[in-house]
Protein backbone atom coordinates (compact mmCIF):
# COMPACT_ATOMS: atom_id res chain seq x y z
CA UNK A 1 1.76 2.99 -21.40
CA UNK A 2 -0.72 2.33 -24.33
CA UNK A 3 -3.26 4.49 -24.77
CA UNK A 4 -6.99 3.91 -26.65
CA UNK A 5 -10.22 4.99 -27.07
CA UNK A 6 -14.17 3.39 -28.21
CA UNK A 7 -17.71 4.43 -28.66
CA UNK A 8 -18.64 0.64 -28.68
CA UNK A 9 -21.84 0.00 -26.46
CA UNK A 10 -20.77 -3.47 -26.14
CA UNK A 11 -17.05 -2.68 -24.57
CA UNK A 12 -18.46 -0.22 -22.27
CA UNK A 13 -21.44 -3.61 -21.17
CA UNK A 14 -18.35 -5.56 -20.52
CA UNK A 15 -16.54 -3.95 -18.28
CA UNK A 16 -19.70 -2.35 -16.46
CA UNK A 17 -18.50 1.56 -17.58
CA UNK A 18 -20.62 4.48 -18.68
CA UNK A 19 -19.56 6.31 -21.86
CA UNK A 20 -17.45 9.31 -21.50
CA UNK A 21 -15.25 7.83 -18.58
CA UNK A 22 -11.69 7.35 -18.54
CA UNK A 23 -10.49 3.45 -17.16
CA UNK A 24 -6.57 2.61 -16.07
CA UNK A 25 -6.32 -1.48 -17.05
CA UNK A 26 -3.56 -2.35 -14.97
CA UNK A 27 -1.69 -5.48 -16.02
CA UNK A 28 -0.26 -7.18 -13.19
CA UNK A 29 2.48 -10.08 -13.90
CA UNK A 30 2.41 -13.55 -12.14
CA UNK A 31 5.13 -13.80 -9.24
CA UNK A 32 6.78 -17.36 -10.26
CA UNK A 33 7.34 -17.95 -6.57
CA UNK A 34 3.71 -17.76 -5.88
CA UNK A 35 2.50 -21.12 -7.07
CA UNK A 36 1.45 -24.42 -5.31
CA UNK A 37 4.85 -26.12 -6.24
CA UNK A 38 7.56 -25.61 -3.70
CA UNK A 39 10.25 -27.06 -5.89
CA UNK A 40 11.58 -24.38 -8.49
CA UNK A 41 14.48 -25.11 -10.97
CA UNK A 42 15.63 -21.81 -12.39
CA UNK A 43 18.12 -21.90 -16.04
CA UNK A 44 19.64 -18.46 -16.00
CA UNK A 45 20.67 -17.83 -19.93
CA UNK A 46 20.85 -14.66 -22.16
CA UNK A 47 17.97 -15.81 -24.57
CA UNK A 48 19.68 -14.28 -27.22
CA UNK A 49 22.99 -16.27 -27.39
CA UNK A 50 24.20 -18.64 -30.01
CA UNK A 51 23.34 -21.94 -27.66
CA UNK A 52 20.24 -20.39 -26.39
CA UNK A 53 17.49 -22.54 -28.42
CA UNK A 54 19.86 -26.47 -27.91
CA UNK A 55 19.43 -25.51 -24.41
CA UNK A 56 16.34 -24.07 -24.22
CA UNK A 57 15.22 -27.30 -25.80
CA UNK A 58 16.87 -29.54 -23.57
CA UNK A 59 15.48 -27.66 -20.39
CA UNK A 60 12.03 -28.03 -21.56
CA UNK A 61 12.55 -31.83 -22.54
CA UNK A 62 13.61 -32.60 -19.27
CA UNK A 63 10.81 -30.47 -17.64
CA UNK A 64 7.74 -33.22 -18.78
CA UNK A 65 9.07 -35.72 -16.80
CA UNK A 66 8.91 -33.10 -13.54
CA UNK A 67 5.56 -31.51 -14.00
CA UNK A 68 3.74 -31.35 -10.66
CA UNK A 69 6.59 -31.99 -8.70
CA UNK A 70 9.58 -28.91 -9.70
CA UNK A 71 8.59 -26.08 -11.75
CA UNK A 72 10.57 -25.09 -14.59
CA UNK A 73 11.72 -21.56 -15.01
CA UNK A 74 13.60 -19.53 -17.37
CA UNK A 75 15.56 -16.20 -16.32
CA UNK A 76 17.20 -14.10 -19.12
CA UNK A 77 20.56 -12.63 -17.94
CA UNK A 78 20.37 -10.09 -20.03
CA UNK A 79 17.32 -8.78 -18.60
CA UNK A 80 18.33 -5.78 -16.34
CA UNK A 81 15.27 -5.89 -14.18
CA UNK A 82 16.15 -9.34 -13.04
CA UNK A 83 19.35 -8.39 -11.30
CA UNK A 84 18.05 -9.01 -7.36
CA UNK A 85 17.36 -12.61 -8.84
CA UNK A 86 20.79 -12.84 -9.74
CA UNK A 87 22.10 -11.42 -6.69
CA UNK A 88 20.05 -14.23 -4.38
CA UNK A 89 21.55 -16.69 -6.38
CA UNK A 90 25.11 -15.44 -6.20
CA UNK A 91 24.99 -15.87 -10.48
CA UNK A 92 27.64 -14.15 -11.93
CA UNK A 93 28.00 -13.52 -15.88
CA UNK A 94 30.80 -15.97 -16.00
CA UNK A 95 28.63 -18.40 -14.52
CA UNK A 96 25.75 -18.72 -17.23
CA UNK A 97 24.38 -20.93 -18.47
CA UNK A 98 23.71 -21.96 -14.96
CA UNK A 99 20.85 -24.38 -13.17
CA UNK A 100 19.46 -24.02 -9.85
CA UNK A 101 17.14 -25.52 -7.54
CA UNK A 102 15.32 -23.19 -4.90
CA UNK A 103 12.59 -24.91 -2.34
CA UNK A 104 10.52 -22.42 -1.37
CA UNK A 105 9.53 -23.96 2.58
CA UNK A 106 13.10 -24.17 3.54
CA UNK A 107 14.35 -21.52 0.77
CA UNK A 108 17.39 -24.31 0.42
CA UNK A 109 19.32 -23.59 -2.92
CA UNK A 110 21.18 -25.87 -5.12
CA UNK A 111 23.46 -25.68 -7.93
CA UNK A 112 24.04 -28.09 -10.82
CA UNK A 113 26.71 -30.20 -10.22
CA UNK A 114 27.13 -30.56 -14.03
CA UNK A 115 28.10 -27.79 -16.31
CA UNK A 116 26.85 -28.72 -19.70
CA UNK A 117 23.06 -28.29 -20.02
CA UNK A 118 21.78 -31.53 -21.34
CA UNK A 119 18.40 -33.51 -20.83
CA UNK A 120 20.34 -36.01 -18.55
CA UNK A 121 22.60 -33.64 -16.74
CA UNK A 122 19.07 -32.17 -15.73
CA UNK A 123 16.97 -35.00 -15.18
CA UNK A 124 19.83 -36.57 -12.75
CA UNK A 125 19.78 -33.34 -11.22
CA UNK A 126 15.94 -33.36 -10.51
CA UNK A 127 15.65 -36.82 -9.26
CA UNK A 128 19.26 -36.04 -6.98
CA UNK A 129 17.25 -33.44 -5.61
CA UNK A 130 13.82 -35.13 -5.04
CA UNK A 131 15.38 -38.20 -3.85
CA UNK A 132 17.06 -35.92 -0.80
CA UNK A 133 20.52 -36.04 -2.12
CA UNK A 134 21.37 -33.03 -4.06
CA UNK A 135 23.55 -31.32 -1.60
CA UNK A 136 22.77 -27.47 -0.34
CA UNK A 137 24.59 -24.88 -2.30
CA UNK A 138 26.34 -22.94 -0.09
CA UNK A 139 28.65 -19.87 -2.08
CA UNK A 140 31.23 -17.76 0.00
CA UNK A 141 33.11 -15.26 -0.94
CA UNK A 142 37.40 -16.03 -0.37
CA UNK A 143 38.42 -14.54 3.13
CA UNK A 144 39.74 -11.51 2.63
CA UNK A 145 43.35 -11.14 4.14
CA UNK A 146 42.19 -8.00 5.86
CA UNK A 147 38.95 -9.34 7.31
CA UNK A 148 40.02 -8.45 10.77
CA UNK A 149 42.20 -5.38 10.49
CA UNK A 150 39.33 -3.19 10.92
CA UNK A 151 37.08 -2.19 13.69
CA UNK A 152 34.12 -4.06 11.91
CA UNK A 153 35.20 -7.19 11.38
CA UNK A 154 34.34 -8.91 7.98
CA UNK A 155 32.51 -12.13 7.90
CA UNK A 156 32.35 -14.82 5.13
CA UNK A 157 30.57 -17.87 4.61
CA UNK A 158 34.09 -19.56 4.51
CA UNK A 159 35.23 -18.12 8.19
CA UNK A 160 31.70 -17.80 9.73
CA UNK A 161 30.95 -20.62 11.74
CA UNK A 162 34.10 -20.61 13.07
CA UNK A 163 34.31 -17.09 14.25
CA UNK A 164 31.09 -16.68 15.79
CA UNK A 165 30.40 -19.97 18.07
CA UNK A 166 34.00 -19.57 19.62
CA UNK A 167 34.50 -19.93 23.65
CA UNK A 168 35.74 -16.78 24.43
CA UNK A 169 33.80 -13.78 22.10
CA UNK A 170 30.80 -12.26 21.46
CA UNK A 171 30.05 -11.18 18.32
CA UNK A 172 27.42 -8.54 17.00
CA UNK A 173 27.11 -9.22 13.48
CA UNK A 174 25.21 -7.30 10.78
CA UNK A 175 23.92 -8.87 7.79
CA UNK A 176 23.32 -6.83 4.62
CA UNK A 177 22.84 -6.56 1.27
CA UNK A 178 24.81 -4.42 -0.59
CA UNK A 179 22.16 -2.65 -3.06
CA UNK A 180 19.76 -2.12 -0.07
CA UNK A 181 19.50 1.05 0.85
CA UNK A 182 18.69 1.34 4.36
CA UNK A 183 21.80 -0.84 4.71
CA UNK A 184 24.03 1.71 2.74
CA UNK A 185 23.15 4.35 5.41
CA UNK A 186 23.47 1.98 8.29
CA UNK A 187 27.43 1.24 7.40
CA UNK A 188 28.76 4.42 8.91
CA UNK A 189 27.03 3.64 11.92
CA UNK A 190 28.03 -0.01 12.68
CA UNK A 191 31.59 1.64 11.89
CA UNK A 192 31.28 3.74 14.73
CA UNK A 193 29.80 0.44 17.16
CA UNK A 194 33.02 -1.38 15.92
CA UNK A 195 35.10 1.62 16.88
CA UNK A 196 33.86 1.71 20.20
CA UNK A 197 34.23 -1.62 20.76
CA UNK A 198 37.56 -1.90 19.15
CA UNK A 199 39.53 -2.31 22.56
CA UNK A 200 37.44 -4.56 24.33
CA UNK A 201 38.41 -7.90 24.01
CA UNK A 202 35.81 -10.10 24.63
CA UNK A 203 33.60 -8.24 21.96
CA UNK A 204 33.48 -8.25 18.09
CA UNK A 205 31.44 -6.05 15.87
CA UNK A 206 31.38 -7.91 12.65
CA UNK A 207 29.57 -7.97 9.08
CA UNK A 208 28.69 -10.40 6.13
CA UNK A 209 27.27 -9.62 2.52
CA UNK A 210 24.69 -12.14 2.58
CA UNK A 211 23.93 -11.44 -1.12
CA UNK A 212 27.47 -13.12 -1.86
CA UNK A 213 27.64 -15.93 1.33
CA UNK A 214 25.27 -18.42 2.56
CA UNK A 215 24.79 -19.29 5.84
CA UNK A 216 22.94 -21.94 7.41
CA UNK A 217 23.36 -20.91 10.83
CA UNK A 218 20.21 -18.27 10.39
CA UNK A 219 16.88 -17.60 8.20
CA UNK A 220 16.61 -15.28 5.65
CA UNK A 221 14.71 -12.02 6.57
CA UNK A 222 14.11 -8.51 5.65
CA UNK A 223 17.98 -6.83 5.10
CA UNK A 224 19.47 -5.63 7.44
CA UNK A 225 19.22 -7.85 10.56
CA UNK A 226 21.06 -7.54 13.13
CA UNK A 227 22.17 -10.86 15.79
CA UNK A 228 24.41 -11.52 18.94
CA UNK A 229 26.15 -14.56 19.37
CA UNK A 230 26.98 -14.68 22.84
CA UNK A 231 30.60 -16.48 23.39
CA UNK A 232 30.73 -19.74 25.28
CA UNK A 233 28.88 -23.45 23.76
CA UNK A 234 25.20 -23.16 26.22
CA UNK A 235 24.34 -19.57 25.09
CA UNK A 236 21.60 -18.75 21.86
CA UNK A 237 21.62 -16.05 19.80
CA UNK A 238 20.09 -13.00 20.39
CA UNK A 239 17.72 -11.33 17.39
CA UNK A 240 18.62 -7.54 17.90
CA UNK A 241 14.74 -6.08 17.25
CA UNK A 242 16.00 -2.64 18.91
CA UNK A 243 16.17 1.06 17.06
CA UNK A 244 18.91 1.31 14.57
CA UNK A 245 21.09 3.92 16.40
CA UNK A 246 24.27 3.89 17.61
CA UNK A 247 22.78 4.17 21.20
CA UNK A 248 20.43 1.26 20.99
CA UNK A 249 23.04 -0.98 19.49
CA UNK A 250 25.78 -0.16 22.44
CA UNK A 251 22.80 -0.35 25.23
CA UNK A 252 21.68 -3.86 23.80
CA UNK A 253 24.93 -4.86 23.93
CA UNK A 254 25.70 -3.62 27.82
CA UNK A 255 22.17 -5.20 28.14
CA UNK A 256 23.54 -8.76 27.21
CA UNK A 257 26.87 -8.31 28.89
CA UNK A 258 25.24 -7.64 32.15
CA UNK A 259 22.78 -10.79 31.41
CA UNK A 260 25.20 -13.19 31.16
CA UNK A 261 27.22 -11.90 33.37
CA UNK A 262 24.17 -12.06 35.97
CA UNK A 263 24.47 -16.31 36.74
CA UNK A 264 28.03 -16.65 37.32
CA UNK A 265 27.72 -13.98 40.28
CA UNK A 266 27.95 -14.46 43.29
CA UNK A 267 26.26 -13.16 46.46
């Protein structure tokens, strides 16, 4: 943090201070998600690599053709702070120098279908996108051969949809983020739902990174959340808005048991 100090009059009439008093100037930086334009292209590149300024060029070429419509960003990968970008992306080093497209009503991502970074790669990209037929990126991580061995099932974009509108289940699935704290500390306790819930058939406690999988099937909100997919084809999902303790989560779930349960009796 810089430092200074003035005896000018005139400073002092500027910013409406008396002499002899001590003023923080706080610099605040503009969020690039906070503009009018919904439609955000994002180049992630380390801007100091060999190929940097050809594609640098190239990206801002292809922007003046866009302006008012997508808005043109730059993200340096080697920039440490901008890791949680690269995380909501699912961008990986191997993966730059990499283009995506982020609508900010719908929070819809897509990728580049090309790899090379030209002016037309982009510009067919753009008008793909604005002409509604880019297709959704959706990234999964591979199904892990062990995703069910475990009291807490694991859940991937590749094996989602499947396991949780099924017949004959319901599953309770956390979704987290693995550099979120609260959802480091909450692990140990979903552990501990799955192993009480381990012998019942009808019931699965499961879990997906949603950092590393897309899923279409819900909104994005504040990590963790926590939702039931009842089993069966006419039943909705439950939002779980309870207390994050191991005796809220098994009560909500008796809760929901018992409530579908309830039509199918009979007097």
């Amino acid at each position: 943090m810089p430092f200074g100090m003035t005896a000018s009059e005139d400073v002092c009439a500027d910013y409406g201070v008396q002499r002899n008093s001590l003023v923080v100037f706080k610099e605040t930086s503009v969020k690039i998600f906070d503009v009018p334009v919904e439609n955000h292209i994002l180049l992630f590149t380390p801007v100091n690599s060999e190929t940097f300024s050809e594609i640098y060029e190239n990206y801002q070429s292809a922007a003046a053709g866009f302006r008012g419509k997508i808005l043109f960003v730059l993200v340096d990968t080697n920039e440490a702070r901008n890791g949680r970008i690269f995380e909501y992306f699912g961008i990986r080093d191997i993966d730059v120098p990499a283009v995506r497209i982020l609508n900010l009503t719908s929070e819809a991502r897509y990728k580049m279908p090309a790899d090379e970074v030209t002016v037309e790669n982009l510009k067919e990209f753009c008008q793909s996108y604005l002409n509604g037929k880019a297709k959704q990126h959706l990234p999964s991580e591979e199904i892990p051969q062990d995703w069910d061995k475990m009291p807490v099932k694991v859940l991937v974009g590749k094996n989602f949809n499947s396991i949780i509108f099924n017949k004959t289940m319901t599953v309770f699935v956390m979704f987290y983020a693995p550099w979120s704290h609260e959802c480091r500390k909450l692990l140990p306790v979903w552990d501990k739902l799955g192993e009480q819930y381990e012998s019942h058939k009808d019931i699965m406690i499961a879990k997906i990174d949603v950092t590393a999988n897309d899923i279409l099937a819900v909104g994005l909100h504040r990590y963790p959340f926590f939702t039931l997919f009842p089993a069966g084809s006419h039943h909705q999902e439950v939002a779980y808005t309870g207390e994050y303790t191991l005796e809220a989560f098994s009560e909500f779930l008796e809760e929901q048991r018992k409530t579908k349960a309830e039509p199918g009796e009979k007097n």
